[in-house]
PDB file of N, CA and C in Angstrom:
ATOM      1  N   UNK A   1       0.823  -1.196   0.000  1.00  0.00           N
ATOM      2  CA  UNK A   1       0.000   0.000   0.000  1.00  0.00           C
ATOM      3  C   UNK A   1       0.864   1.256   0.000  1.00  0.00           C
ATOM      4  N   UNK A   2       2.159   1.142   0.937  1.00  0.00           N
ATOM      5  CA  UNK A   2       2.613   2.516   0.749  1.00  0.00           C
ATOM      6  C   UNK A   2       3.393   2.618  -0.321  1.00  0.00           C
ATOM      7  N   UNK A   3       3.431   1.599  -1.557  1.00  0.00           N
ATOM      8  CA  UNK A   3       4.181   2.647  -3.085  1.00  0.00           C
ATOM      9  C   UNK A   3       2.786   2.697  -3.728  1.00  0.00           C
ATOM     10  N   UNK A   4       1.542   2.399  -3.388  1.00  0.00           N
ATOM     11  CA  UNK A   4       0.276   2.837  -3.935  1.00  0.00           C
ATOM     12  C   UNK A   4       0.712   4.413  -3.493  1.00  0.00           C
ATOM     13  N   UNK A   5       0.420   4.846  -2.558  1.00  0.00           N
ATOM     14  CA  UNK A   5       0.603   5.826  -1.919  1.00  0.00           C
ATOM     15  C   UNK A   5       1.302   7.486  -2.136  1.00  0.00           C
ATOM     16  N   UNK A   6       2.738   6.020  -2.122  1.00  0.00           N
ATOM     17  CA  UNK A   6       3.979   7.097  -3.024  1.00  0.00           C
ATOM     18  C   UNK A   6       3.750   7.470  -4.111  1.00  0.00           C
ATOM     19  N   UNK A   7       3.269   7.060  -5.107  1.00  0.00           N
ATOM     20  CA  UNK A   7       2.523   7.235  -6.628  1.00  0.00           C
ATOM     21  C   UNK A   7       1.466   8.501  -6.406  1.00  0.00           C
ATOM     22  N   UNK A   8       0.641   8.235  -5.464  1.00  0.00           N
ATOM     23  CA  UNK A   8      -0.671   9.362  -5.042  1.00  0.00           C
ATOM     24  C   UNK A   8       0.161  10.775  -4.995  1.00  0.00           C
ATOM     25  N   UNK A   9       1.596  10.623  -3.730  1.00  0.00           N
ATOM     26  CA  UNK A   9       1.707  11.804  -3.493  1.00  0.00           C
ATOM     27  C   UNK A   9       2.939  12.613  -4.365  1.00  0.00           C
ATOM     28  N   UNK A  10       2.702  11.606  -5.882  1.00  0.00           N
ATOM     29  CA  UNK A  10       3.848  12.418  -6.451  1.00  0.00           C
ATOM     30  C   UNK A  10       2.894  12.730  -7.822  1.00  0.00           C
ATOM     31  N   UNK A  11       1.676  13.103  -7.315  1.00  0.00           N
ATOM     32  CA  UNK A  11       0.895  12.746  -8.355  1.00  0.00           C
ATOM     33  C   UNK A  11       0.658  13.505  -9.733  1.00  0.00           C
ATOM     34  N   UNK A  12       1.494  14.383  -9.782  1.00  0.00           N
ATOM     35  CA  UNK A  12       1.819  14.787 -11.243  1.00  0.00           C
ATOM     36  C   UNK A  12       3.332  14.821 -11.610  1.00  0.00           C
ATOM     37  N   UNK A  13       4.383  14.454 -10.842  1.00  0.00           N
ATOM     38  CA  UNK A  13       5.722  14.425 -11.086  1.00  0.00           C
ATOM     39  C   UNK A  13       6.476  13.475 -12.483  1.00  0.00           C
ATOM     40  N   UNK A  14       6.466  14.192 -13.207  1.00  0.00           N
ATOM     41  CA  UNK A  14       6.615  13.155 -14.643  1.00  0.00           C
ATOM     42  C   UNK A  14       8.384  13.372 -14.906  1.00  0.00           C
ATOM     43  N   UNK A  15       9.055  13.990 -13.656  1.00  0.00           N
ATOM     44  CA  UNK A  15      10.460  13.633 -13.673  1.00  0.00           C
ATOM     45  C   UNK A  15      10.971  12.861 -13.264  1.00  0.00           C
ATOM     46  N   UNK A  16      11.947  12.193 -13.057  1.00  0.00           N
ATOM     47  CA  UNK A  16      12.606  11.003 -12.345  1.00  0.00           C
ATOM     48  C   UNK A  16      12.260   9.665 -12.330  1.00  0.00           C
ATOM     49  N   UNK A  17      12.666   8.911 -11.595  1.00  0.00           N
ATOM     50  CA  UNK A  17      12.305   7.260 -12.332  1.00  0.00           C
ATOM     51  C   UNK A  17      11.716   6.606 -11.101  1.00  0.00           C
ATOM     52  N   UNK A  18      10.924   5.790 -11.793  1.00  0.00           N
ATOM     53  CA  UNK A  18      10.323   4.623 -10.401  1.00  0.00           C
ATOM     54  C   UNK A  18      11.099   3.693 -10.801  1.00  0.00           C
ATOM     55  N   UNK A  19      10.892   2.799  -9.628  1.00  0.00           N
ATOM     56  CA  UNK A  19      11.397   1.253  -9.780  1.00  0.00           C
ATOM     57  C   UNK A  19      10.236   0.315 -10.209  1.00  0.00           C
ATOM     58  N   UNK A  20      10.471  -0.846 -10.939  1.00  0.00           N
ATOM     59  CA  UNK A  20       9.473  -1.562 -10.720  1.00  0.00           C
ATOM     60  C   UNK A  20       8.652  -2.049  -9.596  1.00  0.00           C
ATOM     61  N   UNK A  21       9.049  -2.073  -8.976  1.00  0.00           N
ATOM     62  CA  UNK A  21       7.899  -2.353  -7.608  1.00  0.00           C
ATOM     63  C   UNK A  21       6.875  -1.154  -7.486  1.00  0.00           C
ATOM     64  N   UNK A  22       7.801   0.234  -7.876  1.00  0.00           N
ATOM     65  CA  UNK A  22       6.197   1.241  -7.855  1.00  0.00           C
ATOM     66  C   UNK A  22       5.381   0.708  -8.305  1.00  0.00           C
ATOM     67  N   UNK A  23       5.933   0.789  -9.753  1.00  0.00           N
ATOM     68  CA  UNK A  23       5.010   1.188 -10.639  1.00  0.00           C
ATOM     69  C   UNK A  23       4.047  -0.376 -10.935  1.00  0.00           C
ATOM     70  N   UNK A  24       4.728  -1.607 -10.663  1.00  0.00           N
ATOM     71  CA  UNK A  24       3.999  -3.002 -10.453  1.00  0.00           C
ATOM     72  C   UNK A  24       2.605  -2.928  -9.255  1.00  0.00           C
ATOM     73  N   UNK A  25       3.188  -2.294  -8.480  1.00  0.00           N
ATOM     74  CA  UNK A  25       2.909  -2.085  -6.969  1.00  0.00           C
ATOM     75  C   UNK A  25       1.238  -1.202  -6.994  1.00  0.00           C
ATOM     76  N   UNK A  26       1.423   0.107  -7.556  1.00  0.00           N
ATOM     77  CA  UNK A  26       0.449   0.744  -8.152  1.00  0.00           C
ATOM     78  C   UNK A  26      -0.783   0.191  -9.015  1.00  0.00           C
ATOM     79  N   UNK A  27      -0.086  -0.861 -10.304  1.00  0.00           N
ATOM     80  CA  UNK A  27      -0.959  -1.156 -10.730  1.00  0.00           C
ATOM     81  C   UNK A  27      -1.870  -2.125 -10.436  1.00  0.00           C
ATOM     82  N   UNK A  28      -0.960  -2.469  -9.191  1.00  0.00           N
ATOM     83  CA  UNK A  28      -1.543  -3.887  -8.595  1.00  0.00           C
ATOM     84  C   UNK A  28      -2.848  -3.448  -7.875  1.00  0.00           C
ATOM     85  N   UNK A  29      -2.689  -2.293  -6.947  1.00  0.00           N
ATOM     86  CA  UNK A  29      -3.508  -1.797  -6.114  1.00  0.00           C
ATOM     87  C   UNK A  29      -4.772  -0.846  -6.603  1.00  0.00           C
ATOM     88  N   UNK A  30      -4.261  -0.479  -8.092  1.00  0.00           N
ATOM     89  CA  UNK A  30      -5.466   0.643  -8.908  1.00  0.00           C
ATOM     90  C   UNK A  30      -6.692  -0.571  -9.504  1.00  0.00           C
ATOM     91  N   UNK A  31      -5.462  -1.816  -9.737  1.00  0.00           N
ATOM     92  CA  UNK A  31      -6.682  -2.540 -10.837  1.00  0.00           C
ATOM     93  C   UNK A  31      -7.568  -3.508  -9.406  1.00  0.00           C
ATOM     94  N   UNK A  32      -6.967  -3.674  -8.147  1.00  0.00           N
ATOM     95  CA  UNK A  32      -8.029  -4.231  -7.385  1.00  0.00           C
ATOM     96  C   UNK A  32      -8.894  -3.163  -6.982  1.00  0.00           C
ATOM     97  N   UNK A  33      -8.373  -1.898  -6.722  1.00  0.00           N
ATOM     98  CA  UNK A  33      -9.687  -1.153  -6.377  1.00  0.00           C
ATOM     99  C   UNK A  33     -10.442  -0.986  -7.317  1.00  0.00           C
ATOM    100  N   UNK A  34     -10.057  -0.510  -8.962  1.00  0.00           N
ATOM    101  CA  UNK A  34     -10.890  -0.810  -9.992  1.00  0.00           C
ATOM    102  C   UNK A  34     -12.434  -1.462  -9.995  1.00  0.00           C
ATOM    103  N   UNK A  35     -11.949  -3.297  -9.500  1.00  0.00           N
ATOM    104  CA  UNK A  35     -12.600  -3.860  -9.808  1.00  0.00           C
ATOM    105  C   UNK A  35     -13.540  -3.842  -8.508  1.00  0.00           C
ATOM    106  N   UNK A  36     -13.380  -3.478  -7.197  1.00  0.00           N
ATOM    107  CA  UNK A  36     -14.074  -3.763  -5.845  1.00  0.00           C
ATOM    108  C   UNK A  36     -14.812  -2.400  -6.658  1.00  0.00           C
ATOM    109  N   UNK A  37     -14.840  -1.121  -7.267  1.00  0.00           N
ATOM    110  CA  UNK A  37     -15.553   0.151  -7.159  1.00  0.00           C
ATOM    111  C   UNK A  37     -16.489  -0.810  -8.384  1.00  0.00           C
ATOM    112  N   UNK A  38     -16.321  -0.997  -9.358  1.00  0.00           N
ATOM    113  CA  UNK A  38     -17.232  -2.016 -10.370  1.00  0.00           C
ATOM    114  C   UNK A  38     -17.707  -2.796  -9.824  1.00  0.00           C
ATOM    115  N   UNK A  39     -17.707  -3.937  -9.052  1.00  0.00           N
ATOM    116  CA  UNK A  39     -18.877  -4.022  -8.479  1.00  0.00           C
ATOM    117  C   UNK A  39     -19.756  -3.487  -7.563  1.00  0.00           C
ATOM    118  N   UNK A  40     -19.269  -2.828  -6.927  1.00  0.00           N
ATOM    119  CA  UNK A  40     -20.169  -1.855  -5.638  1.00  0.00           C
ATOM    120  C   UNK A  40     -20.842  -1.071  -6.756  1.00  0.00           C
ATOM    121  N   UNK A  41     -20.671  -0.409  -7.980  1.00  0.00           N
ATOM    122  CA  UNK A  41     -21.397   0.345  -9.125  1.00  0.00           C
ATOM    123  C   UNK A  41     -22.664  -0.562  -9.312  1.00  0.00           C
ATOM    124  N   UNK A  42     -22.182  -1.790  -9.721  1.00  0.00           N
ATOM    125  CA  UNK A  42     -22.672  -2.829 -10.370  1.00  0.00           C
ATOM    126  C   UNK A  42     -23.975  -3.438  -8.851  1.00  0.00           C
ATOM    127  N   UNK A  43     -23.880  -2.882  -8.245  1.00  0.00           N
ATOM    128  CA  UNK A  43     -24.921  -3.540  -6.653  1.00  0.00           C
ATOM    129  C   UNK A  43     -25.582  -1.957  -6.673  1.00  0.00           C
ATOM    130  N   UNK A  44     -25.054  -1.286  -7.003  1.00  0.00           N
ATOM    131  CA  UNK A  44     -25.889   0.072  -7.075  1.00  0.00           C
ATOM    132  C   UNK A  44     -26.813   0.632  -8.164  1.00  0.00           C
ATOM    133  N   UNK A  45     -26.343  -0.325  -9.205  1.00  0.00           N
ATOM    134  CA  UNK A  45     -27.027   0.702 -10.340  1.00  0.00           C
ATOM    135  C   UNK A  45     -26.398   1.412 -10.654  1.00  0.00           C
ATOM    136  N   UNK A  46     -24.858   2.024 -10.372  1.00  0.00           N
ATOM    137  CA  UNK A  46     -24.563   3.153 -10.961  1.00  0.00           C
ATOM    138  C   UNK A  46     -23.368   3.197 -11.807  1.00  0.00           C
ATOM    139  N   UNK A  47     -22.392   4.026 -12.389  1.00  0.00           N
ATOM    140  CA  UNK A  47     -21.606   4.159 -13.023  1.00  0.00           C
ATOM    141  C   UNK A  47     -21.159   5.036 -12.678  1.00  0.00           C
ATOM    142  N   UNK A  48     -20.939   6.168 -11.045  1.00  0.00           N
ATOM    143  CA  UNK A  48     -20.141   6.916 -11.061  1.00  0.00           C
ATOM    144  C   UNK A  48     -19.128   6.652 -10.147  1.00  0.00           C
ATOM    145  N   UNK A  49     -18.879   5.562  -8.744  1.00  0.00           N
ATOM    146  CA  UNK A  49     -17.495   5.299  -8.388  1.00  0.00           C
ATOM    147  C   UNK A  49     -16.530   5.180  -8.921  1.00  0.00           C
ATOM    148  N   UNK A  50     -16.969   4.200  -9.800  1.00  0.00           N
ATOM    149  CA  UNK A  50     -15.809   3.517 -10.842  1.00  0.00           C
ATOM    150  C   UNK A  50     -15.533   5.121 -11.783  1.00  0.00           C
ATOM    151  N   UNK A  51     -16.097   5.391 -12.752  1.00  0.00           N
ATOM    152  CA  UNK A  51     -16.032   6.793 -13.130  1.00  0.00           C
ATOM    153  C   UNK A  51     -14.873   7.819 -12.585  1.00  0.00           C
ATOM    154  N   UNK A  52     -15.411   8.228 -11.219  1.00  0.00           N
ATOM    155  CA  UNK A  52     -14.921   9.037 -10.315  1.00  0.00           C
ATOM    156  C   UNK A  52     -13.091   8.486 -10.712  1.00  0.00           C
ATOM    157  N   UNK A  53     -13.093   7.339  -9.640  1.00  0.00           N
ATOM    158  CA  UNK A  53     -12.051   7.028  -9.276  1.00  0.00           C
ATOM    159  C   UNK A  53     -10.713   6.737 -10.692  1.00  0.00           C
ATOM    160  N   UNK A  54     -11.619   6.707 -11.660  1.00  0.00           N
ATOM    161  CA  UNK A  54     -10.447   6.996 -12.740  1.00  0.00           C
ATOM    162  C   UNK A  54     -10.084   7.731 -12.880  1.00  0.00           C
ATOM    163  N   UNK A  55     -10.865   8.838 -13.424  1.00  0.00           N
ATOM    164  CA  UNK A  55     -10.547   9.935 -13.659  1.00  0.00           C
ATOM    165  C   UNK A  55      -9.458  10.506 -12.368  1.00  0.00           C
ATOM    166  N   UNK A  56      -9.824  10.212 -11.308  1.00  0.00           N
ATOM    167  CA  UNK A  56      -8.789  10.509 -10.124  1.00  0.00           C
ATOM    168  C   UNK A  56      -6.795  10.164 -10.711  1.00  0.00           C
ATOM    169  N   UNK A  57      -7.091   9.066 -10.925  1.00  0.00           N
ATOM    170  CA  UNK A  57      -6.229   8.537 -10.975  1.00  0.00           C
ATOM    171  C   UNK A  57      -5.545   8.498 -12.104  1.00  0.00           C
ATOM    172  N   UNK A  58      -6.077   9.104 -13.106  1.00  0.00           N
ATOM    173  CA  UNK A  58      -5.495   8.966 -14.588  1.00  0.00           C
ATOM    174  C   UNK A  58      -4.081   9.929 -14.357  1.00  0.00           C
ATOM    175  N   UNK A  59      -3.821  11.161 -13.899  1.00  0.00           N
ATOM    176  CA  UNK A  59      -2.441  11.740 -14.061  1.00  0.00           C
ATOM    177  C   UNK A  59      -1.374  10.812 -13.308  1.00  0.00           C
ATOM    178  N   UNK A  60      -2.048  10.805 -12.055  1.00  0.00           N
ATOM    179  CA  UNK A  60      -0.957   9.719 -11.063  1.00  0.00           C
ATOM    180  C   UNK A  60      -0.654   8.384 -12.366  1.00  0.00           C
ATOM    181  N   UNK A  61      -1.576   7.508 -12.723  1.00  0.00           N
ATOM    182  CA  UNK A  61      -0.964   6.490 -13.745  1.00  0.00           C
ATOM    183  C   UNK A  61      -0.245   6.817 -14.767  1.00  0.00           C
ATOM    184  N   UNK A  62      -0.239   7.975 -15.286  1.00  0.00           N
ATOM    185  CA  UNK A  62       0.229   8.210 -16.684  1.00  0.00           C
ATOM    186  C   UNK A  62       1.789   9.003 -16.381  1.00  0.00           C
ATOM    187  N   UNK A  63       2.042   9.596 -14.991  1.00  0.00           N
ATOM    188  CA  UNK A  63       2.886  10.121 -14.618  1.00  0.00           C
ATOM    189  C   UNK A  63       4.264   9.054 -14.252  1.00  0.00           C
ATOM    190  N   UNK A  64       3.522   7.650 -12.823  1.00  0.00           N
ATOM    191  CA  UNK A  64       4.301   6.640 -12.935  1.00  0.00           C
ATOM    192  C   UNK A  64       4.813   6.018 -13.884  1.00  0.00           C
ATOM    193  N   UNK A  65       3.988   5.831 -15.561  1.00  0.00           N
ATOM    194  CA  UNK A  65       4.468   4.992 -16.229  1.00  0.00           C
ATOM    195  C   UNK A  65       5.707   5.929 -16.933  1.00  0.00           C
ATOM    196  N   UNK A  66       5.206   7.412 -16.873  1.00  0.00           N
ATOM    197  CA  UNK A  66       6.562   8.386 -17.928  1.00  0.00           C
ATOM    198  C   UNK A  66       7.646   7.750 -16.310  1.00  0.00           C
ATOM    199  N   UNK A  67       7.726   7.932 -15.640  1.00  0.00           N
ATOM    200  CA  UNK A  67       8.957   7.626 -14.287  1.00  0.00           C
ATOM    201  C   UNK A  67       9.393   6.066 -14.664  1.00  0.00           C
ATOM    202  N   UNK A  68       8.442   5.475 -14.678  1.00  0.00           N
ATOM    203  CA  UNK A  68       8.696   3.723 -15.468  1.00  0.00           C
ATOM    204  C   UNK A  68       9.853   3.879 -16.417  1.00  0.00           C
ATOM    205  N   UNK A  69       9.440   4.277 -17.406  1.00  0.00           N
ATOM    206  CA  UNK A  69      10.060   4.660 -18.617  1.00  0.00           C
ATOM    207  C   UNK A  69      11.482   5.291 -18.706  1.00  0.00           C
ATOM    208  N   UNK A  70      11.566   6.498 -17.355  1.00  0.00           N
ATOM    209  CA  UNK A  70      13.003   6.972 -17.412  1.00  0.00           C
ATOM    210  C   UNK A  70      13.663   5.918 -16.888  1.00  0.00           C
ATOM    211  N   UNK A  71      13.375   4.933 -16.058  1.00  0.00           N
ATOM    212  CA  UNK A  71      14.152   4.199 -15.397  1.00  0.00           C
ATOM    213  C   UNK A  71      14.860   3.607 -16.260  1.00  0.00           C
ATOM    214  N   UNK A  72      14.659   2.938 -17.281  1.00  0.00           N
ATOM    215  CA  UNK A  72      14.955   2.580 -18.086  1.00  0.00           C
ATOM    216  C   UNK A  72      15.988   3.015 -18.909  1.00  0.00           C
ATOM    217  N   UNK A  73      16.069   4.415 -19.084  1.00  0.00           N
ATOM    218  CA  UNK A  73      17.012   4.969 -20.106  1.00  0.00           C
ATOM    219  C   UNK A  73      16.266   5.425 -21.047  1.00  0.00           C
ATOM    220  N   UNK A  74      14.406   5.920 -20.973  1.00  0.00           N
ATOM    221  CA  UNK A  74      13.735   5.522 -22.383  1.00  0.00           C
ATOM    222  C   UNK A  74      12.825   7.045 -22.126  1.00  0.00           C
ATOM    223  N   UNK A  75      12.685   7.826 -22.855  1.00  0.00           N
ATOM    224  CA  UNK A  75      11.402   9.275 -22.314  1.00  0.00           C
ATOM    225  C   UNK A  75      10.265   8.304 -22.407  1.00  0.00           C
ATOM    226  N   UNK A  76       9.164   9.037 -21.682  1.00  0.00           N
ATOM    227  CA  UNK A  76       8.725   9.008 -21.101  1.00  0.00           C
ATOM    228  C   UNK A  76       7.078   8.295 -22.225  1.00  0.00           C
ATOM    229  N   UNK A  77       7.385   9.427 -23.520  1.00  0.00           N
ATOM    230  CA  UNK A  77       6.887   8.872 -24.492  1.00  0.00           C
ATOM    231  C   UNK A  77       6.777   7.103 -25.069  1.00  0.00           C
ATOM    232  N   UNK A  78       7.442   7.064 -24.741  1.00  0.00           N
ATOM    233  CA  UNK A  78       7.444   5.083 -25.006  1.00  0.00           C
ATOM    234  C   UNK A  78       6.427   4.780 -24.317  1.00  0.00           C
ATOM    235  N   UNK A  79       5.686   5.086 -23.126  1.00  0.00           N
ATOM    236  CA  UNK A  79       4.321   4.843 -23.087  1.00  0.00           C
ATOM    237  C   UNK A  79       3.197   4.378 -24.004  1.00  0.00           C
ATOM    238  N   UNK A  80       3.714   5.633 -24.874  1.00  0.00           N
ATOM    239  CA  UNK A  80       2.482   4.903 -26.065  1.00  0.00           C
ATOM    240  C   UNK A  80       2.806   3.700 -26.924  1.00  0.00           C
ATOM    241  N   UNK A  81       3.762   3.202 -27.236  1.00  0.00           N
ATOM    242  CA  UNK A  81       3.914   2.244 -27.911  1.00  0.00           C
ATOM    243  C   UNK A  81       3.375   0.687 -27.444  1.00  0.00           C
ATOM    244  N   UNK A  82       2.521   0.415 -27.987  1.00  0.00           N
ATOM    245  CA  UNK A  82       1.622  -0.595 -26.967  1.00  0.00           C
ATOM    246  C   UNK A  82       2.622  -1.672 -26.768  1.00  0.00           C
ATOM    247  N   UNK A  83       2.948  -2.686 -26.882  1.00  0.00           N
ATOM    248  CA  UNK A  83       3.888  -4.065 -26.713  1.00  0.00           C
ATOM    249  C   UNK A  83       5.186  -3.651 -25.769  1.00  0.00           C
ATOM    250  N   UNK A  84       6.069  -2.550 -27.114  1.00  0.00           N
ATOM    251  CA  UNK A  84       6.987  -2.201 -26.380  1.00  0.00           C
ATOM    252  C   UNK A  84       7.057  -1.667 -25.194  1.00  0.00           C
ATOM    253  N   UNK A  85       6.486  -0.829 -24.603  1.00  0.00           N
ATOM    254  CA  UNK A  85       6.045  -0.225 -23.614  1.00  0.00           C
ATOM    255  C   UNK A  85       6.209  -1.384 -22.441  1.00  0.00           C
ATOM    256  N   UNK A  86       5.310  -2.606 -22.405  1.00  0.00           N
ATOM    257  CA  UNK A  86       5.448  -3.611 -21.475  1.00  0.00           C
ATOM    258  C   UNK A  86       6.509  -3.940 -21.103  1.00  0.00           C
ATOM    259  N   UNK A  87       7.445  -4.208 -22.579  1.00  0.00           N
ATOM    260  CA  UNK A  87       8.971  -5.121 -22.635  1.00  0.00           C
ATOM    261  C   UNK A  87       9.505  -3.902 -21.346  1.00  0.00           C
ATOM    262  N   UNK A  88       9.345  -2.571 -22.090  1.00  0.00           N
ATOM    263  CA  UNK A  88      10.350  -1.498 -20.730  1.00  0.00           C
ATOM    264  C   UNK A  88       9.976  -1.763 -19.643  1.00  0.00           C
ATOM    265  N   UNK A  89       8.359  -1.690 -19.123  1.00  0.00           N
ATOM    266  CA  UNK A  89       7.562  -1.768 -17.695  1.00  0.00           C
ATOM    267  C   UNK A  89       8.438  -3.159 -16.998  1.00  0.00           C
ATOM    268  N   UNK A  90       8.268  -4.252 -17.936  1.00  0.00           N
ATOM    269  CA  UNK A  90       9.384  -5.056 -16.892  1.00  0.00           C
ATOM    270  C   UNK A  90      10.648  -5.778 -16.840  1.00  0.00           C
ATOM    271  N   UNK A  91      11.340  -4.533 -17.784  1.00  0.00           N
ATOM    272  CA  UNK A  91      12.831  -4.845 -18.027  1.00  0.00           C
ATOM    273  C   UNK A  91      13.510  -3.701 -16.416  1.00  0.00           C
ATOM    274  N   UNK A  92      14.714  -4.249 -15.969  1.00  0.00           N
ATOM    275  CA  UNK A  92      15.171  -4.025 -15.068  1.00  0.00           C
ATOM    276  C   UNK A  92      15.883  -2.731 -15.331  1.00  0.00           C
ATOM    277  N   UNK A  93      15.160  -1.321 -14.279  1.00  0.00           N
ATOM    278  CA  UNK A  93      15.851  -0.164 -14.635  1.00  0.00           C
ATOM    279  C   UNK A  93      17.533  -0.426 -14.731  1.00  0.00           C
ATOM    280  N   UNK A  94      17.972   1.156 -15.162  1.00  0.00           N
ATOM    281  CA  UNK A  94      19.600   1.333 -15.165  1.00  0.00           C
ATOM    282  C   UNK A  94      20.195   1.450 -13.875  1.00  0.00           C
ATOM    283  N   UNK A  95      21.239   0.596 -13.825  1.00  0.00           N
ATOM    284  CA  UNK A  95      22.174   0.749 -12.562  1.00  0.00           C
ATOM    285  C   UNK A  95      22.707   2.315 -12.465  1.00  0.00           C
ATOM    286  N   UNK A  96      22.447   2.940 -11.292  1.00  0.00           N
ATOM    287  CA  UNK A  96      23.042   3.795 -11.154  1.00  0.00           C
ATOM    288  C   UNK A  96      22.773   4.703 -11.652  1.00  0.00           C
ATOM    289  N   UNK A  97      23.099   6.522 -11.498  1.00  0.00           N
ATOM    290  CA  UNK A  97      22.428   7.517 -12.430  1.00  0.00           C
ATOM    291  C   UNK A  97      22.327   7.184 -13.717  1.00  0.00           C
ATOM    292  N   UNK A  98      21.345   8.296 -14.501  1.00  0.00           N
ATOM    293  CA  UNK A  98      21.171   8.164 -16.016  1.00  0.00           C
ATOM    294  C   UNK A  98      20.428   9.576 -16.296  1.00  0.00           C
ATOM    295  N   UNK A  99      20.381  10.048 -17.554  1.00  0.00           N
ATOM    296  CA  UNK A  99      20.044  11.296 -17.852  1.00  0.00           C
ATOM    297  C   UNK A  99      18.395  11.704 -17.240  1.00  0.00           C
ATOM    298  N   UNK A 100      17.866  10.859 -16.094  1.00  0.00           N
ATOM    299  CA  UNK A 100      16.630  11.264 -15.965  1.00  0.00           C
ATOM    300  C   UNK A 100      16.340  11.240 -14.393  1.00  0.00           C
ATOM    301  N   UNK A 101      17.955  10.858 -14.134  1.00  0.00           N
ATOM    302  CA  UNK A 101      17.505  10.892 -12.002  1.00  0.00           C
ATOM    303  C   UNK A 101      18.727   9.603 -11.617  1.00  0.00           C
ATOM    304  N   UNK A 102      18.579   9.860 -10.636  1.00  0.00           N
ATOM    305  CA  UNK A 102      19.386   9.041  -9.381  1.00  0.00           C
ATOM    306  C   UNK A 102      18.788   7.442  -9.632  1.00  0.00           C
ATOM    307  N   UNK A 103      19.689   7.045  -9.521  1.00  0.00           N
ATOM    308  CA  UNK A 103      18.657   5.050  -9.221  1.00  0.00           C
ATOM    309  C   UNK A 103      17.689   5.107  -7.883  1.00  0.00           C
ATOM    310  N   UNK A 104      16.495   4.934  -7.991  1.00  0.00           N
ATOM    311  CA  UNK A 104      15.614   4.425  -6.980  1.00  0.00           C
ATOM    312  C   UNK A 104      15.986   3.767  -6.397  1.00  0.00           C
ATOM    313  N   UNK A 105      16.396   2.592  -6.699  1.00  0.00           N
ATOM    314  CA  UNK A 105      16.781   1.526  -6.001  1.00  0.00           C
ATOM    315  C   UNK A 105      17.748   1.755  -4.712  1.00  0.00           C
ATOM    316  N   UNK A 106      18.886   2.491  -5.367  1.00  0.00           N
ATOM    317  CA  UNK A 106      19.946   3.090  -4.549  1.00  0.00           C
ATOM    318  C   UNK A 106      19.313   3.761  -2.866  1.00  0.00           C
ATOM    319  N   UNK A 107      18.416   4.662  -3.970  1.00  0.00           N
ATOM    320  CA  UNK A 107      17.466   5.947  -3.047  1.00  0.00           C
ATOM    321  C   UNK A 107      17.106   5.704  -1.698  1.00  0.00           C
ATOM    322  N   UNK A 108      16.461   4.386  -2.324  1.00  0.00           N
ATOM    323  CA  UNK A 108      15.407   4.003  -0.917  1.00  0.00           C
ATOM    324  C   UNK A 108      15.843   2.773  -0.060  1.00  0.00           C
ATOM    325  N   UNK A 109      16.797   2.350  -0.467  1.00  0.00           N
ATOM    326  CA  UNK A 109      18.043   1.706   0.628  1.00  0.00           C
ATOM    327  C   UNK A 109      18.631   2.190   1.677  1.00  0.00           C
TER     328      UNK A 109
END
């Protein structure tokens, strides 16, 4: 929960790099709440939790994956490339600095 968290409170920061565990970590925790707000919609009749809570969350996701991406060595843009994009999400960031930030890994040791 707390790199769900860390993601929340960096929630437009599209500099510097996550590690995979954020950004794994995040998606792990967006797509179970996802699905618990879809059904509570789905017992309600409604369509605006689920709604809500995307839209919440769309800069925070789109911000981690550009940080995904620097880790890598890659801007931030490689996001869009559908396939490739994955191969980066879980190829193992760069050891040590790189033109987009400090190693995480290092960081939070």
């Amino acid at each position: 929960m707390k790199w769900y968290l860390k993601v929340l409170k960096n929630y437009a920061v599209f500099n510097g790099r996550a590690r995979r565990k954020e950004y794994w970590m995040f998606i792990l925790i967006n797509t179970l709440l996802s699905y618990l707000l879809i059904f509570i919609d789905m017992s309600a009749q409604t369509v605006y939790l689920n709604t809500i809570y995307s839209l919440a969350v769309l800069v925070p996701s789109i911000a981690v994956t550009a940080r995904r991406m620097h880790d890598v060595g890659k801007s931030g843009w490689f996001m869009l490339i559908p396939i490739y994009n994955f191969i980066l999400a879980v190829t193992a960031g760069d050891e040590g600095d790189n033109e987009y930030g400090s190693d995480p890994k290092i960081d939070s040791e």
